[in-house]
PDB file of N, CA and C in Angstrom:
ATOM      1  N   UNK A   1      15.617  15.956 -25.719  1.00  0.00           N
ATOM      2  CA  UNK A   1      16.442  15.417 -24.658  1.00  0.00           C
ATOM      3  C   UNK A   1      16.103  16.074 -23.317  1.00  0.00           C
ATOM      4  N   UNK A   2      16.056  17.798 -23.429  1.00  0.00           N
ATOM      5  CA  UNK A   2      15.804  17.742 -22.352  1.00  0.00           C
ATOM      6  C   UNK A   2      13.760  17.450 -21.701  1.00  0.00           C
ATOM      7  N   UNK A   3      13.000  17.042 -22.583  1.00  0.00           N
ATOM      8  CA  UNK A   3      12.154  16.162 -22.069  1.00  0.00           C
ATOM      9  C   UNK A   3      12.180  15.066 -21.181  1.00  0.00           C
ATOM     10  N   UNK A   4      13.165  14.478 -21.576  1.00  0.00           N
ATOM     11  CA  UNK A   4      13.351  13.012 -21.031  1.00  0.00           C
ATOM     12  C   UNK A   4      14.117  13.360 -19.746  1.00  0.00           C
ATOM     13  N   UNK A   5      14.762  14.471 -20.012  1.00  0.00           N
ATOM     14  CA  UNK A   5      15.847  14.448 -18.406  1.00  0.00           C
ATOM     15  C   UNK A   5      14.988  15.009 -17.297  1.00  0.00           C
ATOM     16  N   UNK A   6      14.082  15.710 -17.649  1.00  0.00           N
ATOM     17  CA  UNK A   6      12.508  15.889 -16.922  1.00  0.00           C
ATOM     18  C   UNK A   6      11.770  15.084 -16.322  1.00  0.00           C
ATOM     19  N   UNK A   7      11.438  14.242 -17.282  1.00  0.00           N
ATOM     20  CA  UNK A   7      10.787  13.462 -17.139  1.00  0.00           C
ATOM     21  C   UNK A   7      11.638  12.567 -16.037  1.00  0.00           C
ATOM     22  N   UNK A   8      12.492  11.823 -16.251  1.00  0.00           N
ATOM     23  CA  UNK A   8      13.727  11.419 -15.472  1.00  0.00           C
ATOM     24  C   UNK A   8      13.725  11.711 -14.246  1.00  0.00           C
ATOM     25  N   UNK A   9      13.585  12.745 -14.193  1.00  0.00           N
ATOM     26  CA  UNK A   9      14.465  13.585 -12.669  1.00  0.00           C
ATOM     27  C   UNK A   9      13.171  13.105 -11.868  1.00  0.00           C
ATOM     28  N   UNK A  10      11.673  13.765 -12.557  1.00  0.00           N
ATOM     29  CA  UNK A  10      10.725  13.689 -11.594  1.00  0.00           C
ATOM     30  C   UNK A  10      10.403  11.961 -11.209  1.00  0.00           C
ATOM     31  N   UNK A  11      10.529  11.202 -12.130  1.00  0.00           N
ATOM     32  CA  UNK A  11      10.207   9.783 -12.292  1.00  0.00           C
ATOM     33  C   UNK A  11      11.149   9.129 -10.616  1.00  0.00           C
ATOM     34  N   UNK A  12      12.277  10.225 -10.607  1.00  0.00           N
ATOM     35  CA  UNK A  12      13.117   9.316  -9.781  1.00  0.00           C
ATOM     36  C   UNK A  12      13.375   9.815  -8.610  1.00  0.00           C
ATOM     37  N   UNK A  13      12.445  11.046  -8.502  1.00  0.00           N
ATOM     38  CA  UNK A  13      12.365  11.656  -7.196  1.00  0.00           C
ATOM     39  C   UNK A  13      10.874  11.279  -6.447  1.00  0.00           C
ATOM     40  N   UNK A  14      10.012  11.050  -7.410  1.00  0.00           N
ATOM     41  CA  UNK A  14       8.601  10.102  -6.660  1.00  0.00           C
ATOM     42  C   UNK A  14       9.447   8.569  -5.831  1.00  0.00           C
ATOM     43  N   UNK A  15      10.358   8.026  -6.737  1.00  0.00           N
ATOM     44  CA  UNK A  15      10.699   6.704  -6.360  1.00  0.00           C
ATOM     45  C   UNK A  15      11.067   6.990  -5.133  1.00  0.00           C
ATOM     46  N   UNK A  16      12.108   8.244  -4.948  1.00  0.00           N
ATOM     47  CA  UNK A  16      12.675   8.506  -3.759  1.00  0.00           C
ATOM     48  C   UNK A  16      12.002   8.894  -3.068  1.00  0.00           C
ATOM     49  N   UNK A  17      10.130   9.237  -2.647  1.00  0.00           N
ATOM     50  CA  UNK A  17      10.075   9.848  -1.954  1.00  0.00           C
ATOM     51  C   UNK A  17       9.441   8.600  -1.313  1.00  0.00           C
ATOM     52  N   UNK A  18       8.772   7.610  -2.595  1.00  0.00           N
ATOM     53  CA  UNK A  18       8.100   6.543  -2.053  1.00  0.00           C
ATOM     54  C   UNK A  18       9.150   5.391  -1.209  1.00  0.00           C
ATOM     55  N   UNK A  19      10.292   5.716  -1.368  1.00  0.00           N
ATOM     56  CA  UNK A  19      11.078   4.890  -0.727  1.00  0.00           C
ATOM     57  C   UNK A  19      11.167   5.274   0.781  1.00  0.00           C
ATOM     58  N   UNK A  20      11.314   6.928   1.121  1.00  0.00           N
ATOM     59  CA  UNK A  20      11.453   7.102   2.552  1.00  0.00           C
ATOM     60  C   UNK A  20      10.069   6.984   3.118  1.00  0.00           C
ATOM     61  N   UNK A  21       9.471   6.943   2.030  1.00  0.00           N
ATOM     62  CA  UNK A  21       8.193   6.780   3.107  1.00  0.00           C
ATOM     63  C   UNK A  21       7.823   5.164   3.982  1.00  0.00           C
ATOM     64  N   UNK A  22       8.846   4.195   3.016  1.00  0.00           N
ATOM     65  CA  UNK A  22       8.611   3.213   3.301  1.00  0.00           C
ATOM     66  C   UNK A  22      10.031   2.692   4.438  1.00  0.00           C
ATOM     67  N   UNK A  23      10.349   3.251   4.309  1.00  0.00           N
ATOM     68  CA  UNK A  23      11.634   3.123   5.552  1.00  0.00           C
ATOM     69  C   UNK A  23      11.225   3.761   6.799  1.00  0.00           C
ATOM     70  N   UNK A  24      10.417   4.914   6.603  1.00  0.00           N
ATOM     71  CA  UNK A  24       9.807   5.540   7.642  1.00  0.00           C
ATOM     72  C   UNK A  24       8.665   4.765   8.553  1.00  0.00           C
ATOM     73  N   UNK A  25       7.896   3.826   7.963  1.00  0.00           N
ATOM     74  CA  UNK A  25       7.282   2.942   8.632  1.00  0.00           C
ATOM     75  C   UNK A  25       6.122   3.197   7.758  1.00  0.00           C
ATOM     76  N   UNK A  26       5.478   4.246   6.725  1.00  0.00           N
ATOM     77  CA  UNK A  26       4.505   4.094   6.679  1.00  0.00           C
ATOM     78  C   UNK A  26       3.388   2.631   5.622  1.00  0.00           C
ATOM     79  N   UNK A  27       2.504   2.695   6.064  1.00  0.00           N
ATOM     80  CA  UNK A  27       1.625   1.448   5.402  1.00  0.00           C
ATOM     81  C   UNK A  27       1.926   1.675   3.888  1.00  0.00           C
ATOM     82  N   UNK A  28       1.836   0.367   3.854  1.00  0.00           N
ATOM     83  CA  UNK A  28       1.594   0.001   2.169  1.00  0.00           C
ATOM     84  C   UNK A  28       0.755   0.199   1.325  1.00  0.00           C
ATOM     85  N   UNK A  29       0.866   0.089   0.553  1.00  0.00           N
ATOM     86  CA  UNK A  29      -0.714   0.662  -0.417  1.00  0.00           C
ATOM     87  C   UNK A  29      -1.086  -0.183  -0.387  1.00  0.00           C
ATOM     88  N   UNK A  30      -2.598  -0.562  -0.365  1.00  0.00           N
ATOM     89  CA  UNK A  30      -3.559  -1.437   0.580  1.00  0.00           C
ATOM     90  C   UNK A  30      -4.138  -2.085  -1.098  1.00  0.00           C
ATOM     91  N   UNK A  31      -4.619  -2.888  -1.513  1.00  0.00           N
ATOM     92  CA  UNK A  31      -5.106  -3.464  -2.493  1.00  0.00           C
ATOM     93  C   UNK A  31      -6.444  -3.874  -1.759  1.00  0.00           C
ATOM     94  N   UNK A  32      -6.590  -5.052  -2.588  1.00  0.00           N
ATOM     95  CA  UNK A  32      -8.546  -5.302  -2.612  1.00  0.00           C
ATOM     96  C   UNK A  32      -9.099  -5.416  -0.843  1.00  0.00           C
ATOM     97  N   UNK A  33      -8.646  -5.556  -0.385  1.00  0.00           N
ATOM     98  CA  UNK A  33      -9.003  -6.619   0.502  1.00  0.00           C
ATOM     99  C   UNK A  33      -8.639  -5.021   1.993  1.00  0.00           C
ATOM    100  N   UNK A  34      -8.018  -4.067   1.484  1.00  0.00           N
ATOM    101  CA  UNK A  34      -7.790  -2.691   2.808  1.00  0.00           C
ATOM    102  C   UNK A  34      -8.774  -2.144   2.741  1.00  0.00           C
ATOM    103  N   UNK A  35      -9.264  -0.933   1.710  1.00  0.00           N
ATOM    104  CA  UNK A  35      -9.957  -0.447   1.885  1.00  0.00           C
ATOM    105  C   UNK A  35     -11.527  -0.061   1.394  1.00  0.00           C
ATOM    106  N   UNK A  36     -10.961  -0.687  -0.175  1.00  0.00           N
ATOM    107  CA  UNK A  36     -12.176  -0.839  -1.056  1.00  0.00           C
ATOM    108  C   UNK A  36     -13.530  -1.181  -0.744  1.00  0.00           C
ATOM    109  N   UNK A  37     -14.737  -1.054  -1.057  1.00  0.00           N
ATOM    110  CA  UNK A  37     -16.254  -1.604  -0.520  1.00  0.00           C
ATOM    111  C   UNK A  37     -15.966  -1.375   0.975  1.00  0.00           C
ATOM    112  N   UNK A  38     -15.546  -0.758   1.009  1.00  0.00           N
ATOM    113  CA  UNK A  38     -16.197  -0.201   3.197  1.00  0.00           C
ATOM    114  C   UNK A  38     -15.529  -1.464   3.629  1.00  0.00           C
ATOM    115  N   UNK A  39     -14.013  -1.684   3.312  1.00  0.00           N
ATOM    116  CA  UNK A  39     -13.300  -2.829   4.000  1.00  0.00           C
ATOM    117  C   UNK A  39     -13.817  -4.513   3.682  1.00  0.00           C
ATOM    118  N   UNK A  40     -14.976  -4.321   3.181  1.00  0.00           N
ATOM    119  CA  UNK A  40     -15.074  -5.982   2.695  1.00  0.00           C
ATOM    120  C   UNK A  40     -14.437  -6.644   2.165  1.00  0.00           C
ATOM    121  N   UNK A  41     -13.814  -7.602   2.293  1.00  0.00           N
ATOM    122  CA  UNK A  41     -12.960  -8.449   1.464  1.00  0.00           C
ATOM    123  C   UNK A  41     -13.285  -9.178   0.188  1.00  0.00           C
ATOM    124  N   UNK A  42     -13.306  -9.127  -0.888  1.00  0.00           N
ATOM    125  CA  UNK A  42     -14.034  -9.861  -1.503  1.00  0.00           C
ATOM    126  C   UNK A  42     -12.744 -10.818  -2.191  1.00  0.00           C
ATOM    127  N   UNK A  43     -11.761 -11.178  -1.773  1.00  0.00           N
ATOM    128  CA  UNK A  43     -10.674 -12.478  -1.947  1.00  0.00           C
ATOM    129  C   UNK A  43     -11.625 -13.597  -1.994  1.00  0.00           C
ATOM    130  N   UNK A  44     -11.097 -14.404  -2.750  1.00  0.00           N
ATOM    131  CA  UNK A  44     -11.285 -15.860  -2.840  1.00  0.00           C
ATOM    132  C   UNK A  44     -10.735 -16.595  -1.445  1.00  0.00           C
ATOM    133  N   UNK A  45      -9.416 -16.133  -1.312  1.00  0.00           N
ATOM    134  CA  UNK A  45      -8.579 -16.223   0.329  1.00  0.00           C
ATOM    135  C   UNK A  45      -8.126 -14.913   1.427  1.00  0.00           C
ATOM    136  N   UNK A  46      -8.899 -14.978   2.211  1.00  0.00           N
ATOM    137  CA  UNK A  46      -7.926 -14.249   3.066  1.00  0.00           C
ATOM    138  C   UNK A  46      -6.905 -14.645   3.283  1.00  0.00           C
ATOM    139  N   UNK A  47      -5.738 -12.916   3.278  1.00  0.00           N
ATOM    140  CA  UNK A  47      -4.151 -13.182   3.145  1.00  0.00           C
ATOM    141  C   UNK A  47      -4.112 -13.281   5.257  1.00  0.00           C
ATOM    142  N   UNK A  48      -2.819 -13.469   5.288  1.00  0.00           N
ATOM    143  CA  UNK A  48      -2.669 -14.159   7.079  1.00  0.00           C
ATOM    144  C   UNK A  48      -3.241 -12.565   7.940  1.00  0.00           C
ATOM    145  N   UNK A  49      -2.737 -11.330   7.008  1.00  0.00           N
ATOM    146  CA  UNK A  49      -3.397 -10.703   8.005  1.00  0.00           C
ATOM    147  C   UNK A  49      -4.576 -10.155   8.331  1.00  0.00           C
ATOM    148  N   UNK A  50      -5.196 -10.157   6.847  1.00  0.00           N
ATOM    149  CA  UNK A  50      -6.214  -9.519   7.333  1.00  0.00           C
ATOM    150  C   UNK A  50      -7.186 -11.044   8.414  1.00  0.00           C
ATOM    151  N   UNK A  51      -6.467 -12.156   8.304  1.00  0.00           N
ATOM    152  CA  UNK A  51      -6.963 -13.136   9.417  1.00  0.00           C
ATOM    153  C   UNK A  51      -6.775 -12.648  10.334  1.00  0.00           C
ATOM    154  N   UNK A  52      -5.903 -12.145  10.904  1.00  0.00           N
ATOM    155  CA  UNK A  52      -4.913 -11.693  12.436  1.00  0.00           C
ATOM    156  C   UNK A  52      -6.211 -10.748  12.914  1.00  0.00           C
ATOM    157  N   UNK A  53      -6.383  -9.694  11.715  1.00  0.00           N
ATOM    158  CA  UNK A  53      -6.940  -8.450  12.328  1.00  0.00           C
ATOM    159  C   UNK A  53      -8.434  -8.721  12.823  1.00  0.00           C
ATOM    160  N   UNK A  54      -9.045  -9.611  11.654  1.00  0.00           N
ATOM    161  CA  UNK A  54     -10.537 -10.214  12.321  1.00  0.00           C
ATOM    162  C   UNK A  54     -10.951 -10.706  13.407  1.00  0.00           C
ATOM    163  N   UNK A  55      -9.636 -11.479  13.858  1.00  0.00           N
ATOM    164  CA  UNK A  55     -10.032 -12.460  14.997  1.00  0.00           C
ATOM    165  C   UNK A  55      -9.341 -11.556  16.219  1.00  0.00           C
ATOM    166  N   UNK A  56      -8.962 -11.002  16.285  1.00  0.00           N
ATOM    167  CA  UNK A  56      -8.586  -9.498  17.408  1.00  0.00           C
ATOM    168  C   UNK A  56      -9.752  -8.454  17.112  1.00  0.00           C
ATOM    169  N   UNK A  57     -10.598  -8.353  16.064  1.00  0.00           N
ATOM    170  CA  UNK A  57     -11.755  -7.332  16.550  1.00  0.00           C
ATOM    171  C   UNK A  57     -12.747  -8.080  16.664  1.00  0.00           C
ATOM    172  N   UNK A  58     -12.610  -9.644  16.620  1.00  0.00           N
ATOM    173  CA  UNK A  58     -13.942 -10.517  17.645  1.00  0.00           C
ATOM    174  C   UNK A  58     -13.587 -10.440  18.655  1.00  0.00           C
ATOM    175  N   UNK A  59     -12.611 -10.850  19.636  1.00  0.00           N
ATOM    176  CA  UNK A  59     -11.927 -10.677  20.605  1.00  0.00           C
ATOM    177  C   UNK A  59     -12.071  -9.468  21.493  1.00  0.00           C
ATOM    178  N   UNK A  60     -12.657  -8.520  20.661  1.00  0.00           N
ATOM    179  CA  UNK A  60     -12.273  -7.004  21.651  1.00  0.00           C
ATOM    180  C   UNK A  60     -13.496  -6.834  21.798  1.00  0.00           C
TER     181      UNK A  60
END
């Protein structure tokens, strides 16, 4: 038992930390298309933003 209340405590203090971090403003954990292969996208679709961000670093 007291394994599990261990286990428990820490399980629910990551949740909590990942929660202020996300109230705090910081980024999301980035999946295929953030950072992987030196930023290449390899989607079938680009999602709307990484559209946004392309066509603002042709632009600049």
């Amino acid at each position: 038992m007291t394994l599990f209340l261990i286990t428990f405590a820490v399980m629910a203090a990551v949740v909590f930390f990942m929660a202020i971090g996300v109230m705090f403003g910081r980024g999301s954990i980035k999946g295929t298309c953030g950072g992987v292969n030196n930023g290449e996208c390899i989607c079938a679709q680009k999602c709307e933003k990484r559209r946004k961000l392309e066509a603002m670093a042709e632009n600049s």
